[in-house]
Protein backbone atom coordinates (compact mmCIF):
# COMPACT_ATOMS: atom_id res chain seq x y z
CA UNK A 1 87.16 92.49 85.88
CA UNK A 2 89.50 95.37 85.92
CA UNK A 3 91.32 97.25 88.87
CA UNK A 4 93.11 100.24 89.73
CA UNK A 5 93.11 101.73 86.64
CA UNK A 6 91.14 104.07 84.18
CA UNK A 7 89.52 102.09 81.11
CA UNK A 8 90.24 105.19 78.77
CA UNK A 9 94.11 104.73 78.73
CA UNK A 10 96.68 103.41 76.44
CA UNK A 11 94.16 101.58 74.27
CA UNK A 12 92.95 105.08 72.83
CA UNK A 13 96.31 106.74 72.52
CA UNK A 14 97.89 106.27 69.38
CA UNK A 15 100.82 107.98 69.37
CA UNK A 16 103.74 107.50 72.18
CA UNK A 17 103.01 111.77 72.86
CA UNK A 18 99.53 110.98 73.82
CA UNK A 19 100.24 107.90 75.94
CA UNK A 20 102.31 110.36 77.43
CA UNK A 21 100.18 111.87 80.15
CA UNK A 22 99.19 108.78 81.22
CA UNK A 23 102.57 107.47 81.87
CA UNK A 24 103.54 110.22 83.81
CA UNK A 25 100.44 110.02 86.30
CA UNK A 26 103.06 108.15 88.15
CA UNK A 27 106.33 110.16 87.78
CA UNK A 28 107.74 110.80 91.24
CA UNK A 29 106.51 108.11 92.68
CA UNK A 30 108.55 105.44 94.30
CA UNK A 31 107.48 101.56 92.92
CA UNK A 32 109.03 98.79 94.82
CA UNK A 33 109.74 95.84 92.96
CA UNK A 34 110.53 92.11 94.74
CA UNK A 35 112.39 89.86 91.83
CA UNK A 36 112.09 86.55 92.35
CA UNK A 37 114.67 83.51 93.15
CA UNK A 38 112.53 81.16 89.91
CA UNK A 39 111.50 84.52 87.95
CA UNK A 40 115.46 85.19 87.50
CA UNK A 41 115.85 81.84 85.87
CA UNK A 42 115.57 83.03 82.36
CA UNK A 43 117.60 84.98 80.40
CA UNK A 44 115.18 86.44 77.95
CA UNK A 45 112.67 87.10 81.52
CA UNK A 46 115.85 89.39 83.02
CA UNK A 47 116.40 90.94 79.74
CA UNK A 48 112.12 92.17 79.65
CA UNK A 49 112.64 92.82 83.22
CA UNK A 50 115.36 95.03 82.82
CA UNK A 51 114.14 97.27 80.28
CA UNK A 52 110.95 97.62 82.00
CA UNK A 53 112.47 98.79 85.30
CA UNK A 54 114.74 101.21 82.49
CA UNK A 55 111.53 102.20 80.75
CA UNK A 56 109.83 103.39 84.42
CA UNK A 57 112.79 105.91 85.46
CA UNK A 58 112.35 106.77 82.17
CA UNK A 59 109.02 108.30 82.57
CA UNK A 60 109.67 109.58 85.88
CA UNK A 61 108.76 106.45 88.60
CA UNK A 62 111.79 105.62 90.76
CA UNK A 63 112.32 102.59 90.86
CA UNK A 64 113.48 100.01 93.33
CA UNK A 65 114.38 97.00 93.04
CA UNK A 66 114.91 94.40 95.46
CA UNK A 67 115.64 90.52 94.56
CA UNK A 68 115.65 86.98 96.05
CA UNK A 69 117.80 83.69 95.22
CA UNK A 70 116.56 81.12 96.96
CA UNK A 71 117.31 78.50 94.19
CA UNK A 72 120.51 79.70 93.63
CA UNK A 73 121.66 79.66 96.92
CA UNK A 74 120.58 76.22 97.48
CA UNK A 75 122.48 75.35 94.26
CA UNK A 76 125.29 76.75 95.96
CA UNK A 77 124.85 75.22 99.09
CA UNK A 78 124.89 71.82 97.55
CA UNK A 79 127.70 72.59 95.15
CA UNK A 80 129.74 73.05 98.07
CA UNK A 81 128.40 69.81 99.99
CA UNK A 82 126.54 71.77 102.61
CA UNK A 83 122.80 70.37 103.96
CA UNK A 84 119.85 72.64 103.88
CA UNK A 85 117.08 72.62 106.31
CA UNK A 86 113.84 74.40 106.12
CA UNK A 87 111.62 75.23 109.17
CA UNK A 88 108.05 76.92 108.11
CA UNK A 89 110.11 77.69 104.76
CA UNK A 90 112.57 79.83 106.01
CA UNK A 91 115.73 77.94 105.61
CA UNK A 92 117.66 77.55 108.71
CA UNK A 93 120.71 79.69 108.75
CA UNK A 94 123.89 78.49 110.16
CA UNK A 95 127.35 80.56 109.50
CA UNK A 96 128.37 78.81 106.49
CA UNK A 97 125.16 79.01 105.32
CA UNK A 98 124.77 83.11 106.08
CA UNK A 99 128.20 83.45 104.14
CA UNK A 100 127.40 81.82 101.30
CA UNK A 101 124.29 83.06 101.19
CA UNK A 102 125.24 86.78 101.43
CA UNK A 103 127.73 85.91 98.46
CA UNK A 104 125.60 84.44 96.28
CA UNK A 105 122.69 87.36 96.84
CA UNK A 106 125.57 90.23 96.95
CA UNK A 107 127.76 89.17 94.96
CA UNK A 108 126.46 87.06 92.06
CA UNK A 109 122.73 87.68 91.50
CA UNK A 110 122.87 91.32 92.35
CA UNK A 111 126.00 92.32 89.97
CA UNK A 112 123.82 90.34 87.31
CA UNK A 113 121.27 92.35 87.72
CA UNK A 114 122.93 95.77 87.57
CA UNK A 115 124.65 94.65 84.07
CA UNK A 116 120.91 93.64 82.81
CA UNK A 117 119.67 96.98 83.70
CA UNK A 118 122.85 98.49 82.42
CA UNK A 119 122.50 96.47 79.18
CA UNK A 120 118.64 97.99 79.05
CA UNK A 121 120.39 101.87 79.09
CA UNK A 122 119.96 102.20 83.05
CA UNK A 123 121.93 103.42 85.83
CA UNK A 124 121.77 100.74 88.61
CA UNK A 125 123.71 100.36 91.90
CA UNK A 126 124.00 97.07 93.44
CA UNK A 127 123.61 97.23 97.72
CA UNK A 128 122.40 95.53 100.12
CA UNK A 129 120.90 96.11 103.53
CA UNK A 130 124.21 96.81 104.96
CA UNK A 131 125.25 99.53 103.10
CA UNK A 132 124.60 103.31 103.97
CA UNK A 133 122.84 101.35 107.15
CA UNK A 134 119.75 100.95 105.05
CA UNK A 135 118.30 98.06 106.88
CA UNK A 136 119.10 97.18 110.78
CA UNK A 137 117.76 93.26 111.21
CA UNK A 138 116.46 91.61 114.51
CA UNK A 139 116.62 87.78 114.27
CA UNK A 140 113.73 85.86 113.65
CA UNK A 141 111.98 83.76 116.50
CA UNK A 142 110.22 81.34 115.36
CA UNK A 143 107.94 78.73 117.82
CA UNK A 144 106.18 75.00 116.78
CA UNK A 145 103.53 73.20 118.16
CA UNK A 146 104.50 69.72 119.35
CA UNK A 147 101.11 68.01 118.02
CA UNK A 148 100.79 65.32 120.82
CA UNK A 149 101.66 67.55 124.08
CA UNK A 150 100.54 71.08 122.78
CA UNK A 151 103.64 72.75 124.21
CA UNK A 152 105.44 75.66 122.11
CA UNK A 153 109.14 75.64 121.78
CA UNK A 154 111.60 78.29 120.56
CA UNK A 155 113.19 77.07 117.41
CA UNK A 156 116.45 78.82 116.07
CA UNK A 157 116.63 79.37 112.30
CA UNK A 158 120.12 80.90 113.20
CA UNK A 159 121.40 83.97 111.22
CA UNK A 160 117.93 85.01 109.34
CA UNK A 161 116.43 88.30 110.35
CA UNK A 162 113.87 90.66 109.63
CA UNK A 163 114.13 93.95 109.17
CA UNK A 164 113.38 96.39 112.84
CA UNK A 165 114.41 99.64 111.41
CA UNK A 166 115.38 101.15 107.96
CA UNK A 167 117.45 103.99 106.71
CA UNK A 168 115.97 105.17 103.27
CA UNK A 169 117.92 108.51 103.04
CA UNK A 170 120.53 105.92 100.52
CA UNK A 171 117.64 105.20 98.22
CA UNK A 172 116.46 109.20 98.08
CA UNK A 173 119.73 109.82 97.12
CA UNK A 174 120.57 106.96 94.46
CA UNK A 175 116.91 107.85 92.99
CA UNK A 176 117.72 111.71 92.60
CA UNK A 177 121.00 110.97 91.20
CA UNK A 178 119.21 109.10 88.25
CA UNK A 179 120.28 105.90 89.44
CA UNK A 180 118.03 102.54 90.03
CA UNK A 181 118.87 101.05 93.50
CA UNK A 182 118.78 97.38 93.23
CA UNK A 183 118.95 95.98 96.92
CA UNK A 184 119.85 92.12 98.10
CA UNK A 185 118.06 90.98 101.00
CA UNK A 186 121.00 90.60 103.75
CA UNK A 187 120.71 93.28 107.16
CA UNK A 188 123.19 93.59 109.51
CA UNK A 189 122.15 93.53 113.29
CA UNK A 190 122.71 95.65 116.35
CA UNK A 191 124.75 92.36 116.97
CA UNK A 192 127.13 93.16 114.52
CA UNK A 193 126.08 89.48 112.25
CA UNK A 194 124.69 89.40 109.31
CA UNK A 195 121.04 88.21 108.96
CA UNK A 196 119.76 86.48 105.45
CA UNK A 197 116.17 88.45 105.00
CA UNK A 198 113.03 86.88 103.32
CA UNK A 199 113.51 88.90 100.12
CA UNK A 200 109.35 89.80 100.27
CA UNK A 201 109.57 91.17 103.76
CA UNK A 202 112.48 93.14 102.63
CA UNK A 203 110.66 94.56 99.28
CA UNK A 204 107.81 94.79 102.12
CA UNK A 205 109.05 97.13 104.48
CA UNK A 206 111.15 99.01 102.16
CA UNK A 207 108.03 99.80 100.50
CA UNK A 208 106.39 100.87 103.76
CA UNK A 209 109.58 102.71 104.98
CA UNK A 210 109.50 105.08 101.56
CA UNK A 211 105.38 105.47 101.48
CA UNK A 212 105.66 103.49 97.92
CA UNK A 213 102.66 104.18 95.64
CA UNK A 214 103.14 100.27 94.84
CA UNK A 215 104.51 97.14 95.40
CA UNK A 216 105.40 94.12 93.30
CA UNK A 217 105.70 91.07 94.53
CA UNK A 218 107.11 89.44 90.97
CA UNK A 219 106.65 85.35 91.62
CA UNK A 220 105.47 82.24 89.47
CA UNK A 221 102.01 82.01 89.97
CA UNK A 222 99.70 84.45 87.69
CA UNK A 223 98.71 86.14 91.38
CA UNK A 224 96.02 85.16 93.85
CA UNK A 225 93.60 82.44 92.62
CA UNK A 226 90.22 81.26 93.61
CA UNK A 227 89.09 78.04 94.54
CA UNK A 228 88.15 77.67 90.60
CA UNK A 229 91.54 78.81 89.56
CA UNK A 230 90.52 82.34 88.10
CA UNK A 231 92.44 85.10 89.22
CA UNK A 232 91.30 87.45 91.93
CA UNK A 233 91.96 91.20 90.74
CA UNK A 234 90.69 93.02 93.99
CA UNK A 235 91.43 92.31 97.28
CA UNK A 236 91.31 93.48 100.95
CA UNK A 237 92.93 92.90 104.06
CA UNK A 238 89.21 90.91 105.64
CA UNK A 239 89.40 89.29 101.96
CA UNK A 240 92.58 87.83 102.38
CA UNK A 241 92.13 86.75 105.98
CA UNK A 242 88.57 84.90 104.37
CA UNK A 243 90.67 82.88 102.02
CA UNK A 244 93.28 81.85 104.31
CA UNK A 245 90.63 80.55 106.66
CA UNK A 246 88.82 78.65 103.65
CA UNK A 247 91.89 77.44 102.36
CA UNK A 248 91.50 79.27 98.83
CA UNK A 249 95.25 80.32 99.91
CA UNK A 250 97.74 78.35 101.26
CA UNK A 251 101.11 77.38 101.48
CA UNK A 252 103.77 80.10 100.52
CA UNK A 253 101.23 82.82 98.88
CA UNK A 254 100.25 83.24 102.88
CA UNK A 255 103.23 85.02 103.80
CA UNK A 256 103.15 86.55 100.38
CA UNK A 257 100.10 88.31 101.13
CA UNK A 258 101.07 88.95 104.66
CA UNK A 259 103.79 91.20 103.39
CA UNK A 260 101.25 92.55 100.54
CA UNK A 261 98.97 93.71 103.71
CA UNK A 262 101.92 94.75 106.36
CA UNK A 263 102.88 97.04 103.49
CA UNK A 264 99.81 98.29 102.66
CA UNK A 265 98.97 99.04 106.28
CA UNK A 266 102.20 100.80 107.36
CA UNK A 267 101.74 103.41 104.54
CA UNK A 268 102.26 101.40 100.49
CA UNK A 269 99.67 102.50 98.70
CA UNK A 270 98.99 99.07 97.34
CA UNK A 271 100.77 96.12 96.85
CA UNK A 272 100.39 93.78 93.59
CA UNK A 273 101.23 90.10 93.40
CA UNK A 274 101.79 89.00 89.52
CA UNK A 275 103.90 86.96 87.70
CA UNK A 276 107.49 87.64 86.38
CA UNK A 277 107.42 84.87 84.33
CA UNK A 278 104.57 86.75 81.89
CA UNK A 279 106.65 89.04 79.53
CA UNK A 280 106.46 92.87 80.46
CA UNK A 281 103.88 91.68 83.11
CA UNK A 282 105.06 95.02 85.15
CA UNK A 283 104.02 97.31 82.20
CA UNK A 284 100.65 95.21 81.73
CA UNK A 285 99.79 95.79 85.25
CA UNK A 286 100.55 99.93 85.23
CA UNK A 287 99.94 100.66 82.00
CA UNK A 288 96.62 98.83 81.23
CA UNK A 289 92.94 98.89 82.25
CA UNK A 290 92.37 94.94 83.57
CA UNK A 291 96.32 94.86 84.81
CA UNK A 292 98.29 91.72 85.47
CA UNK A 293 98.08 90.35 89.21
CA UNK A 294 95.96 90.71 92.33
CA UNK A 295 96.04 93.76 94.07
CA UNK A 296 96.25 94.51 97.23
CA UNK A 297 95.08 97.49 99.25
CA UNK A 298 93.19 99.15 102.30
C-alpha cells in the first residue's frame, strides 16, 4: 500500500536532473525531524543520518532537527551513582538529575551531532530551548489512580516541562542563513528553572509552531503495526484513537502518536513515525512511492 506520494517519481527518472523536479516539490518547506535516544546508538546510523539531513537543505527543505538521549542520560546518571525513577515513563526530575541531564543533551549529544552534520558538508548550530527564548516550558502535572480507593493524586516529576509557548523567529533565521538548527529538548520556565522536555513533544510543537509540511518521529520500531505485525501506512486521528482502544497500540507508541496528532492538528501538515535504525529511512519515506513509516494526518 503506498501513501503520500506520486507512483511516477524517482523510479522513472534516470538521471539526478530529472529526479530533480521532484526533489524540489518540497524546497521551502520546513521538515521537523525528532532523533532518537536508541537511533543515535550507531555510528554508521548518525553518519546516514547526517548526510540525509545535508542532502535535504541541499535541495531546498529546511531542516530541523531536534534529538533525545534518554539512554545516555541514564548512563550518565548511573555513572555518577545517581537513582532514576520513572512515573508513566517520564523520568522523574530532581536537580541533579535536570543538570546532568541538560549536560548530557546540550552538551554531549548535541555537539555530536553538529560535527556529524558538519562531517556530511552541512552547516549546523547546536541550541536548545533556551536560547534566542525559543521554547518557554510549564511543568508537567501529572495525576495516578490509587487502584483500591479510586482517588487521584498530584504526583511531581520535578523539573520536566512541556513546552506553553515558542519563539521560532531563531529557527527562520538559522534556516535563511543556510544553517541546519539542531535543537536539544531542555526549556526554561517563566520560573527561571530549567525543565528536561520529552524530546517528541518538543519535535511536536516545534513542528506545529513553524506550520511544518512534516514531521519525523525517527524511533526503533518500523512505525505503527497491526495486530498481525504489518505496518500501517495511513492513518487518522479516529484511526489512532480505534487502536488505542483495541490495544493494537500500546505502551510508548501512545504518546508517540499523541504528539503525531497534536501536531497535525495545530497546523503540521503530517507527521510520520519510521525507523532510524533503517538506512536513509528519511529519503525512503520522501523520495519514494510506498515510503518508510506510518503517516499521520487530518
Amino acid at each position: 500500500m503506498t501513501h503520500n506520494h506520486d507512483p511516477a517519481m524517482l523510479a522513472k527518472a534516470e538521471t539526478l536532473t530529472e529526479a530533480l523536479p521532484y526533489l524540489q516539490r518540497y524546497a521551502g518547506k520546513t521538515f521537523v525531524v525528532k532523533y532518537g535516544g536508541h537511533a543515535m546508538g550507531d555510528p554508521e546510523a548518525a553518519r546516514d543520518f547526517a548526510e540525509d539531513v545535508v542532502l535535504l537543505k541541499a535541495v531546498g527543505i529546511n531542516p530541523v532537527v531536534v534529538h533525545g538521549g534518554g539512554p545516555q542520560i541514564g548512563a550518565m546518571l548511573k555513572q555518577l551513582g545517581v537513582e532514576s525513577s520513572f512515573i508513566d515513563g517520564l523520568r522523574v526530575t530532581d536537580k541533579v538529575t535536570a543538570e546532568v541531564a541538560e549536560m548530557v543533551l546540550s552538551g554531549k549529544i548535541n555537539k555530536e551531532l553538529v560535527g556529524w552534520i558538519a562531517a556530511a558538508g552541512g552547516k549546523a548550530i547546536g541550541i536548545s530551548g533556551k536560547d534566542a527564548g525559543l521554547v518557554t516550558a510549564t511543568k508537567v502535572e501529572r495525576t495516578t489512580k490509587d487502584p483500591g480507593s479510586n482517588i487521584e493524586s498530584v504526583v511531581d516529576l520535578g523539573f520536566v516541562g512541556e513546552p506553553s509557548e515558542i519563539d521560532a523567529s531563531i529557527l527562520y533565521t538559522l534556516s535563511a542563513a543556510g544553517i541546519i538548527p539542531v535543537i536539544a529538548p531542555i526549556g526554561v520556565g517563566k520560573d527561571g528553572h530549567t525543565y528536561n522536555i520529552n524530546a517528541d513533544t518538543m519535535a511536536g510543537a516545534l513542528a506545529a509552531a513553524v506550520g511544518a509540511s512534516r514531521l519525523f518521529l525517527l524511533t526503533d520500531v518500523p512505525g505503527v503495526l497491526d495486530k498481525d505485525k504489518n505496518l500501517l501506512t495511513d492513518l487518522r486521528p479516529a484511526d489512532i484513537k480505534q487502536l488505542a482502544q483495541d490495544g493494537t497500540i500500546s505502551g510508548g507508541m501512545i504518546p508517540k502518536l499523541e504528539t503525531c496528532v497534536h501536531a497535525v492538528e495545530a497546523g503540521c501538515e503530517a507527521a510520520v513515525v519510521l525507523d532510524g535504525r533503517v538506512p536513509h529511512a528519511l529519503l525512503l519515506e520522501i523520495f519514494t512511492a510506498q515510503g518508510a513509516g506510518t503517516l499521520i494526518r487530518v
